[in-house]
Structure formats: C-alpha cells, structure tokens
Protein backbone atom coordinates (compact mmCIF):
# COMPACT_ATOMS: atom_id res chain seq x y z
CA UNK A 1 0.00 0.00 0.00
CA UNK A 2 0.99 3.27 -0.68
CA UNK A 3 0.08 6.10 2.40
CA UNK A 4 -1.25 9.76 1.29
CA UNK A 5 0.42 12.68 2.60
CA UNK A 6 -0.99 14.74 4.79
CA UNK A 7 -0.66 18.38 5.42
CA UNK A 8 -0.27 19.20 9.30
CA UNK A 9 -1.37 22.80 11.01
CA UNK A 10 2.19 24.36 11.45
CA UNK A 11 0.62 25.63 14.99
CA UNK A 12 -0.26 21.83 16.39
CA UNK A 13 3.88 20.87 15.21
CA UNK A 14 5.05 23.91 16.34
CA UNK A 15 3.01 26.06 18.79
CA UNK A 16 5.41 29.01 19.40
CA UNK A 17 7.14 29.91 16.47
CA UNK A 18 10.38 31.21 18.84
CA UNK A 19 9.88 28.97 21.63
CA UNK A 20 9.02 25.95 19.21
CA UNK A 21 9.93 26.15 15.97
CA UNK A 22 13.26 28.38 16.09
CA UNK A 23 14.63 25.79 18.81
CA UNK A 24 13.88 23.06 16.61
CA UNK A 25 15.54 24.73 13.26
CA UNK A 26 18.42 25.41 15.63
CA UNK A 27 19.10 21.69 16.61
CA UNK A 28 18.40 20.38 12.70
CA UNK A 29 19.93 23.28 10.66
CA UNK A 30 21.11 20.35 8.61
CA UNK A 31 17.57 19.86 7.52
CA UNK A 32 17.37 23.48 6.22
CA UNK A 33 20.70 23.45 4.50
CA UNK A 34 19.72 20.26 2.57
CA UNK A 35 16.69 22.19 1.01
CA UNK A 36 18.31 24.82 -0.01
CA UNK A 37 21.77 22.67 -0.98
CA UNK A 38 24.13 24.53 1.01
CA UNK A 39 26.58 23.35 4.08
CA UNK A 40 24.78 25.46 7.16
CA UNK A 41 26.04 24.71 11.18
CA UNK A 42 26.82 26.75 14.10
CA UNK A 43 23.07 27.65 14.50
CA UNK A 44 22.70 30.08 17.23
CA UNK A 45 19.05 31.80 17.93
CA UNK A 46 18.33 35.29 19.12
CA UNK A 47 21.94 37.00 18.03
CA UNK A 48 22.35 40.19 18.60
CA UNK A 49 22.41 42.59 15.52
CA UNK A 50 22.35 46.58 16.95
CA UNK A 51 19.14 47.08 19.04
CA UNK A 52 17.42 43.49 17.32
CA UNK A 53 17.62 39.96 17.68
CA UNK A 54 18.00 37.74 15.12
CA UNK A 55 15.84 34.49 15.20
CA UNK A 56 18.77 32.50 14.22
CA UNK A 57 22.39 33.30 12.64
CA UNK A 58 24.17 30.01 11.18
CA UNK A 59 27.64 29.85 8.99
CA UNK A 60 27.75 27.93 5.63
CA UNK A 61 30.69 25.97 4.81
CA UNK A 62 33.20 29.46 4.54
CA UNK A 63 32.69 30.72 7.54
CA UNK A 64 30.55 33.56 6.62
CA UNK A 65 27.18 34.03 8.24
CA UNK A 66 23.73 32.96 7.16
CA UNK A 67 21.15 35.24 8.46
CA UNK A 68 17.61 33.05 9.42
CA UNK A 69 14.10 35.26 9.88
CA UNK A 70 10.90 32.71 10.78
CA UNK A 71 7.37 33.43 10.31
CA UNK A 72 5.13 31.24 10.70
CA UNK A 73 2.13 33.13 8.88
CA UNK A 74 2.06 34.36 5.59
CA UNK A 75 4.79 36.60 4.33
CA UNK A 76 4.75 40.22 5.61
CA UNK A 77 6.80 43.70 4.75
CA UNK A 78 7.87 43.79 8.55
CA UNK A 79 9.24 40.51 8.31
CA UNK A 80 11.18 41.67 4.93
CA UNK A 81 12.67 44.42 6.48
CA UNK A 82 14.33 42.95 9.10
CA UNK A 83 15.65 40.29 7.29
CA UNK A 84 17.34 43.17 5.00
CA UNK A 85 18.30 45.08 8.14
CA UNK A 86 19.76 41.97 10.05
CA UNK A 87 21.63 41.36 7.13
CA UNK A 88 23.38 44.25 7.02
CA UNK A 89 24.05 45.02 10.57
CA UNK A 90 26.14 41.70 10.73
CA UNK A 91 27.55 41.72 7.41
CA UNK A 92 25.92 38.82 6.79
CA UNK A 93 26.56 37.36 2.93
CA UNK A 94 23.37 35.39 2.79
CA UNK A 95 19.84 35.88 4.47
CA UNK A 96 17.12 33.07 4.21
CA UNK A 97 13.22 34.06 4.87
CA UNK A 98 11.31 31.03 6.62
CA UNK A 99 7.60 31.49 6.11
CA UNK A 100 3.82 29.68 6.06
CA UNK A 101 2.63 31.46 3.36
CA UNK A 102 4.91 33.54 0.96
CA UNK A 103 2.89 36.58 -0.48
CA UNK A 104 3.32 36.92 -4.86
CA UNK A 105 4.90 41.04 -4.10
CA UNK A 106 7.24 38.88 -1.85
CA UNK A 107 8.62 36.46 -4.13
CA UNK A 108 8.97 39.16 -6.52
CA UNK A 109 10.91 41.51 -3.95
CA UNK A 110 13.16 38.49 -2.88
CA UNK A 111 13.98 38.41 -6.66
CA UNK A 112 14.69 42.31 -7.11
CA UNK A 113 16.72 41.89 -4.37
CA UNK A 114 19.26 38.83 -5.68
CA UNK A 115 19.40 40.97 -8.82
CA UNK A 116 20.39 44.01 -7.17
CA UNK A 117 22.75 43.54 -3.94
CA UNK A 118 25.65 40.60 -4.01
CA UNK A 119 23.92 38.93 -1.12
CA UNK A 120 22.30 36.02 -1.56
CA UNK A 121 18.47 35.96 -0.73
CA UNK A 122 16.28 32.08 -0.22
CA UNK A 123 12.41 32.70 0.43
CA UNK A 124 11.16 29.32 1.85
CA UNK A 125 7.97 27.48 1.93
CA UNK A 126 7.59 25.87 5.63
CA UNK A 127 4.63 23.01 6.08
CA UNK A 128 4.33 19.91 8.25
CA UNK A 129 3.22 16.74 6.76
CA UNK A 130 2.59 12.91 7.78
CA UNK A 131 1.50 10.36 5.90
CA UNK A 132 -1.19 7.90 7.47
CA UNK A 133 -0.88 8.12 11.13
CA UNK A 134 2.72 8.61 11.23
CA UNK A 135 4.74 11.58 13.44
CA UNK A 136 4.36 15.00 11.87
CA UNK A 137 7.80 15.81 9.53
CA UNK A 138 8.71 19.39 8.23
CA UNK A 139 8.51 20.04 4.46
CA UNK A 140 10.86 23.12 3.18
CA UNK A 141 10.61 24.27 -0.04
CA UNK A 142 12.60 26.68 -1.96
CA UNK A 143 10.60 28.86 -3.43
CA UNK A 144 13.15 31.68 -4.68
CA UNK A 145 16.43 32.09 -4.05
CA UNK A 146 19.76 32.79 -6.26
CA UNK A 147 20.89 31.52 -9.79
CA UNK A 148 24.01 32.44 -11.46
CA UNK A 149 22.73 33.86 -14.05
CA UNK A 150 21.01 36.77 -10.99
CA UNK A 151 24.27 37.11 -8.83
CA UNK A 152 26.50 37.62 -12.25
CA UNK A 153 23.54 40.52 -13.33
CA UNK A 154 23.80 41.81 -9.80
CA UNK A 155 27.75 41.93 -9.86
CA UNK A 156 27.42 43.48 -13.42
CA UNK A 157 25.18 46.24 -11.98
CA UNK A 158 27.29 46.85 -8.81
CA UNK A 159 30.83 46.70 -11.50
CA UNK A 160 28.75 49.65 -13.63
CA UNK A 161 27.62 51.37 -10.13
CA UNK A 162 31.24 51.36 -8.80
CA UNK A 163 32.63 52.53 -12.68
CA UNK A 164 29.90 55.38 -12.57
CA UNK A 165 31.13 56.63 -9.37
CA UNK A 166 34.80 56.50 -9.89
CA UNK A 167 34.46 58.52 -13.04
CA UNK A 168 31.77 61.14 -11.65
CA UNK A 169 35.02 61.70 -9.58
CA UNK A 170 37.83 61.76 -11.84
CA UNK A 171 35.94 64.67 -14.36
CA UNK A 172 35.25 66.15 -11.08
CA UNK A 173 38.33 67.00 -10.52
CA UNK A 174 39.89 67.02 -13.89
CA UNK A 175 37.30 70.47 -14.26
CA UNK A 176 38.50 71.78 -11.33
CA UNK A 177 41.63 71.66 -12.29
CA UNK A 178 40.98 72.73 -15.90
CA UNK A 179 39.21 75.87 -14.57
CA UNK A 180 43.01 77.30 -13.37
CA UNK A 181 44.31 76.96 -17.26
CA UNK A 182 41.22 77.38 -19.46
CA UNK A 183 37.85 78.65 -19.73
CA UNK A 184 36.98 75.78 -22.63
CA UNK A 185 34.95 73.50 -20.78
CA UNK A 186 34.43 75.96 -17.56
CA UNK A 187 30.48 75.31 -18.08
CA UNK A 188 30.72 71.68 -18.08
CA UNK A 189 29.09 69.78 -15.35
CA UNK A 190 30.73 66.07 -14.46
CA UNK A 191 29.41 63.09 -15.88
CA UNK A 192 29.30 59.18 -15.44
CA UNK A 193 29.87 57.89 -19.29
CA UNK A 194 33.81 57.60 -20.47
CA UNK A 195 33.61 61.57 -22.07
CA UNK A 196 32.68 65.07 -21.41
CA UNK A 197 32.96 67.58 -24.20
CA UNK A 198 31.93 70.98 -25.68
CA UNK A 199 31.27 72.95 -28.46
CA UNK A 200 34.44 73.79 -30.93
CA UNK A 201 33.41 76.67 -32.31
CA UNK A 202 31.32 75.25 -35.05
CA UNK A 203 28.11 73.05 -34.91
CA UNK A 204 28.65 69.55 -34.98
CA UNK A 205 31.95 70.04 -33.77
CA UNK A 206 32.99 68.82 -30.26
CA UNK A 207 36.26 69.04 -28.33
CA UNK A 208 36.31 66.32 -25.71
CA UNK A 209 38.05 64.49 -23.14
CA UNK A 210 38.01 60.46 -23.16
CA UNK A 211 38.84 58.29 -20.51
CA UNK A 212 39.34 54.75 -20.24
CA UNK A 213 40.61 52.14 -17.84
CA UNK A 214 44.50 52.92 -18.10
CA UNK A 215 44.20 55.26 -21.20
CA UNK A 216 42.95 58.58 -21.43
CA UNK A 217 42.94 61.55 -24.36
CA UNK A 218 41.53 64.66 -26.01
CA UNK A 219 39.94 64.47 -29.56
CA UNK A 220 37.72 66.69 -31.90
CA UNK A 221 34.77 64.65 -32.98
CA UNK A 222 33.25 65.57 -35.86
CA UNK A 223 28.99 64.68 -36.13
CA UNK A 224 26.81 66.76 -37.39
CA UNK A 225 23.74 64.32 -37.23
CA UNK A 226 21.52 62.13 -39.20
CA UNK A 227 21.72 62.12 -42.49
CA UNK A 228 25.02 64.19 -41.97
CA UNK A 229 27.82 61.29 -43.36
CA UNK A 230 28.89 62.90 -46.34
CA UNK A 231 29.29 66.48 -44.71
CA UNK A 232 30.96 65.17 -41.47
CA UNK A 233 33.78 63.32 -43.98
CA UNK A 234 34.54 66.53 -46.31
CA UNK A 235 34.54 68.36 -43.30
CA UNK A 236 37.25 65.87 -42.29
CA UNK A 237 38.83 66.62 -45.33
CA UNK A 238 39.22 69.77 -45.44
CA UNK A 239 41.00 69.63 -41.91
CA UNK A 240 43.68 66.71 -43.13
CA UNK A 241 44.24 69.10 -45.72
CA UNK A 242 45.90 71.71 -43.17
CA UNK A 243 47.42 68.21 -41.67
CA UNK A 244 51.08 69.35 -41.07
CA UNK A 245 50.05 73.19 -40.08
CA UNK A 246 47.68 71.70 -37.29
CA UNK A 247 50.26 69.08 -36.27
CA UNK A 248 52.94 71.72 -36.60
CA UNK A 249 50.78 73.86 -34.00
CA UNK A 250 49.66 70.71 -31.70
CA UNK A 251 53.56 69.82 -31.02
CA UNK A 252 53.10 66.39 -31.87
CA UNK A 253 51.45 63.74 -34.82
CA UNK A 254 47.93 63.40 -33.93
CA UNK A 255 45.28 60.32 -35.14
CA UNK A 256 43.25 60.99 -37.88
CA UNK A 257 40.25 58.49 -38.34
CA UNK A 258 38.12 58.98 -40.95
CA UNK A 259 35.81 56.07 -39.66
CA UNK A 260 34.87 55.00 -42.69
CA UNK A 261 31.37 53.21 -42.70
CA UNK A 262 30.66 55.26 -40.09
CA UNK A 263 28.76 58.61 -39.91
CA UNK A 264 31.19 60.37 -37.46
CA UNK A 265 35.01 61.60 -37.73
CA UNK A 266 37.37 62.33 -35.09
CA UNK A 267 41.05 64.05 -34.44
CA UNK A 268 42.93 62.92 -31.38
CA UNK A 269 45.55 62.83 -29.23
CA UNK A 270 46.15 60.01 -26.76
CA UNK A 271 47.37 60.22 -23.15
CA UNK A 272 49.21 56.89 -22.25
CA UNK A 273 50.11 57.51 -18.69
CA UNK A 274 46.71 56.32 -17.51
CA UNK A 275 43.60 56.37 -16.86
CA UNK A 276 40.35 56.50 -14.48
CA UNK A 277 41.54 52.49 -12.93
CA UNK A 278 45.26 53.93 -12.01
CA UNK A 279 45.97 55.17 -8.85
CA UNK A 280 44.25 58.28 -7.82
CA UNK A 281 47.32 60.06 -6.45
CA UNK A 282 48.24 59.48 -9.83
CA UNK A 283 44.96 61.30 -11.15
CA UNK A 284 46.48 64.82 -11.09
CA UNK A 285 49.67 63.81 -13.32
CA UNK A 286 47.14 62.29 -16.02
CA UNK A 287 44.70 65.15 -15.90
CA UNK A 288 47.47 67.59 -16.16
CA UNK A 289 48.40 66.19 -19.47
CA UNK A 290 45.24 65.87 -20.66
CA UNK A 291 44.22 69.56 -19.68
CA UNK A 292 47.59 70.42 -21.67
CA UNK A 293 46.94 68.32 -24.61
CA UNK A 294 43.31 69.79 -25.00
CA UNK A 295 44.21 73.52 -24.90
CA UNK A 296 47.15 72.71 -27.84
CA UNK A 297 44.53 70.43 -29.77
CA UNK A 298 41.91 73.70 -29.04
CA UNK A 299 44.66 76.51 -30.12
CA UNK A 300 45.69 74.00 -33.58
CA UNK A 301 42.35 73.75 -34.47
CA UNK A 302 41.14 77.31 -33.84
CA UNK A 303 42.09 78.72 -37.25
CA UNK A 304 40.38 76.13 -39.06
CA UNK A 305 37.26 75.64 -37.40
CA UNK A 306 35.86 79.27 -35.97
CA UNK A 307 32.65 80.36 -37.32
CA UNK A 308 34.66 82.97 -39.56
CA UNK A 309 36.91 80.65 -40.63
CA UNK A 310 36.04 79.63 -44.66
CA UNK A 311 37.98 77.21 -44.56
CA UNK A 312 35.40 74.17 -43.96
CA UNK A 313 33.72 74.23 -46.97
CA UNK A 314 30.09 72.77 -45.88
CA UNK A 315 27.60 74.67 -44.07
C-alpha cells in the first residue's frame, strides 16, 4: 500500500514559532541546508544585531554568516525588512526568509533583491506533513532564491555602479583643475559615461576628453547628425588638408580616423600615462596632461574651425 500525505497545522507541530519552531531549526539546521543545498552549522538563535535579535544566525561551509528570519504566517513587509536590516548590521553574505505562506509582491521583492545587492536571498515554503498516522515531519521548499545567471547581473550592476562613481570623480576633478588653465569647458558639469565635451566653435563640432581604464585623451569629434555622413567626412577633409600646419601647431602627430562606414570623424591625441583604474594620487599627473593636450589640440584647431573661418567648406 501506498500512504497519502498529509498536510499538518504548522501551529499543532510547532506552537510558538520562537519557543518551538526556532529551537527546533536550531538543533536540525542540517535539515534546512539540505533544502536549499548549502553546508549550514553553528546555529545560534536570538543574536544580537544593533538594538534586534535575530531568530537564528548560522555559517555555511566558509565561515561567513547565514542570516535566518521565521514566520510562521504568511509573508509580511515587517518581516522583509528585518531580514534586509539583520543582514546588514552583521555583514551577513546570505539571508534566508522562513515562512507559512509567501505573499506573490514577496517572491517578486526576494527576486529584485538577488538581482540588485551581491547577497544572496532564499524565500522558503515551511509546512508539516505525515502520511497515514505517522509523526508530523517538516517540508521546506525553496521557493526563490539565487541563480548564477542573478548574482553575475547583480555583480554586473554593482561593476557599472562602482565605474559610474569612480568617473563622476575623476571629471570632477579634472574640471577643477581645468578651470586654473582654461575657460573651454568651464560650463561643463561632471558626468558618469567615459567623455565630457563641448562645443568647438562650429556646430557639430565637439572638443572632448576620453577616458578609459588605463588610457585617457583629447579628440575633436566631428557629427553633425543624421543624415550628416557625407558632410561630417569633407569636413574631415578639409582639416587633413591643413594636416602638417595643425600638427605643426599641436607639437606632436595626432590620429586621424576617418571612420569610414561610419557617420562620425574624429582628431585625437592620446594620453598613455593612464587612466580612471590607475591610482588616484596618480589622477592629477594624467589630468594635467590631458588639460595640456586639449588647450594645444583647441589653439591647432582654432584657425580652421571658428565660425569665420572659410575654410570648412560645408555649411
């Protein structure tokens, strides 16, 4: 014969959930870390995290804690935000959510959240079940918790976060310091993306600063919009016609690139010493020479690209 299983009220297995059922998780954390397929022990209830107590803080298998909330009920935003709070308070690299009845907004926030922090987050089913008139067992089920495909978008999005930042910082200061030697970008506001630029005198016409990992430069870019390929190349051109003047005025061979198959040009001058992933107290040396490198591209090109200037053929 073959017995039916039975679904148990969690309050006639478990009366209390702290009295009852975080004692038990406590003495068979083992149970737990099956369902979920990760190595938990060292189980200790009511931890201290600030001004709260944690229902239970285990470690998984390197050493780093496992944060534990229980709710035996169906899901609730209280219960959420403690288990976010607990986690941080005790630096806590994973947090697992133990409850009756999880809510739909809840699996979906558990989600958001492995997406978007590099904790890991498990929301778990809890039921008791026996089958015929055998002794009530637990039942845990997984219902969310992280994939790899989640934690490596997460880490992408913190990677992007932390690039953001660093650069926000470097223009920041690269326009202070430009403000001492030139008034050419004195009205530019810092930025996230890998350039800042402004107008060179003639529309479509940008003089800007790049910056990459370990390389950095200066460059006019030449665009003057859709439909503008033809007029952005014989505006090129016209400019690598005064090739050796402009050099001859920069101080040094420059990179012309055409693009072609592309709708924009460009003019530019690399800086080698570095770039926005060196060493910031190397930061000033590299901005120096690209605030140097930008007024001499700025000063070469002047001549040939000033609104009076009829030297640039299209209009």
């Amino acid at each position: 014969m073959i017995g039916r299983l039975q679904r148990v009220p969690l309050r006639e297995v478990w009366r209390y959930e702290a009295l009852d059922f975080t004692r038990w998780l406590e003495e068979n954390i083992e149970v737990l870390g099956e369902a979920l397929e990760l190595n938990l022990s060292s189980a200790e209830r009511e931890r201290p995290a600030g001004s709260f107590s944690v229902d239970l803080v285990a470690e998984d298998d390197g050493g780093d804690a496992v944060v534990i909330e229980c709710q035996l009920e169906r899901s609730d935003h209280d219960h959420l935000g403690k288990l976010v709070t607990y986690l941080s308070a005790i630096e806590a690299r994973t947090a697992i959510w133990i409850v009756a009845d999880p809510r739909p907004e809840h699996v979906g926030a558990v989600s958001w959240l492995n997406g978007s922090s590099s904790a890991a987050f498990y929301l778990v089913k809890v039921e008791a079940v026996r089958i015929g008139e055998s002794e009530p067992a637990p039942l845990l089920t997984r219902i969310v918790g992280p994939s790899e495909e989640i934690q490596d978008a997460g880490q992408t999005r913190k990677d992007l976060a932390e690039r953001y930042a660093i650069r926000r910082r470097f223009w920041s200061q690269l326009l202070e310091r430009a403000r001492e030697k030139t008034r050419l970008h004195s009205a530019i506001s810092p930025s996230t993306g890998g350039w800042i630029g402004t107008g060179a005198g003639k529309s479509g016409l940008g003089l800007n600063y790049v910056i990459r990992q370990h390389e950095s430069g200066v460059e006019l870019y030449i665009d003057r919009g859709k439909d503008a390929d033809e007029e952005n190349k014989a505006i090129f051109d016209v400019l690598m016609e005064s090739k050796d003047q402009i050099e001859d005025d920069f101080g040094d061979e420059l990179a012309w690139q055409r693009l072609e198959g592309k709708r924009a040009c460009r003019i530019g001058k690399s800086v080698v010493i570095g770039g926005y992933r060196d060493e910031e107290d190397r930061w000033a040396e590299i901005q120096d020479a690209m605030i140097d490198a930008m007024i001499r591209l700025e000063r070469a090109l002047r001549p040939h690209v000033r609104p009076k200037s009829r030297s640039l053929a299209p209009r």
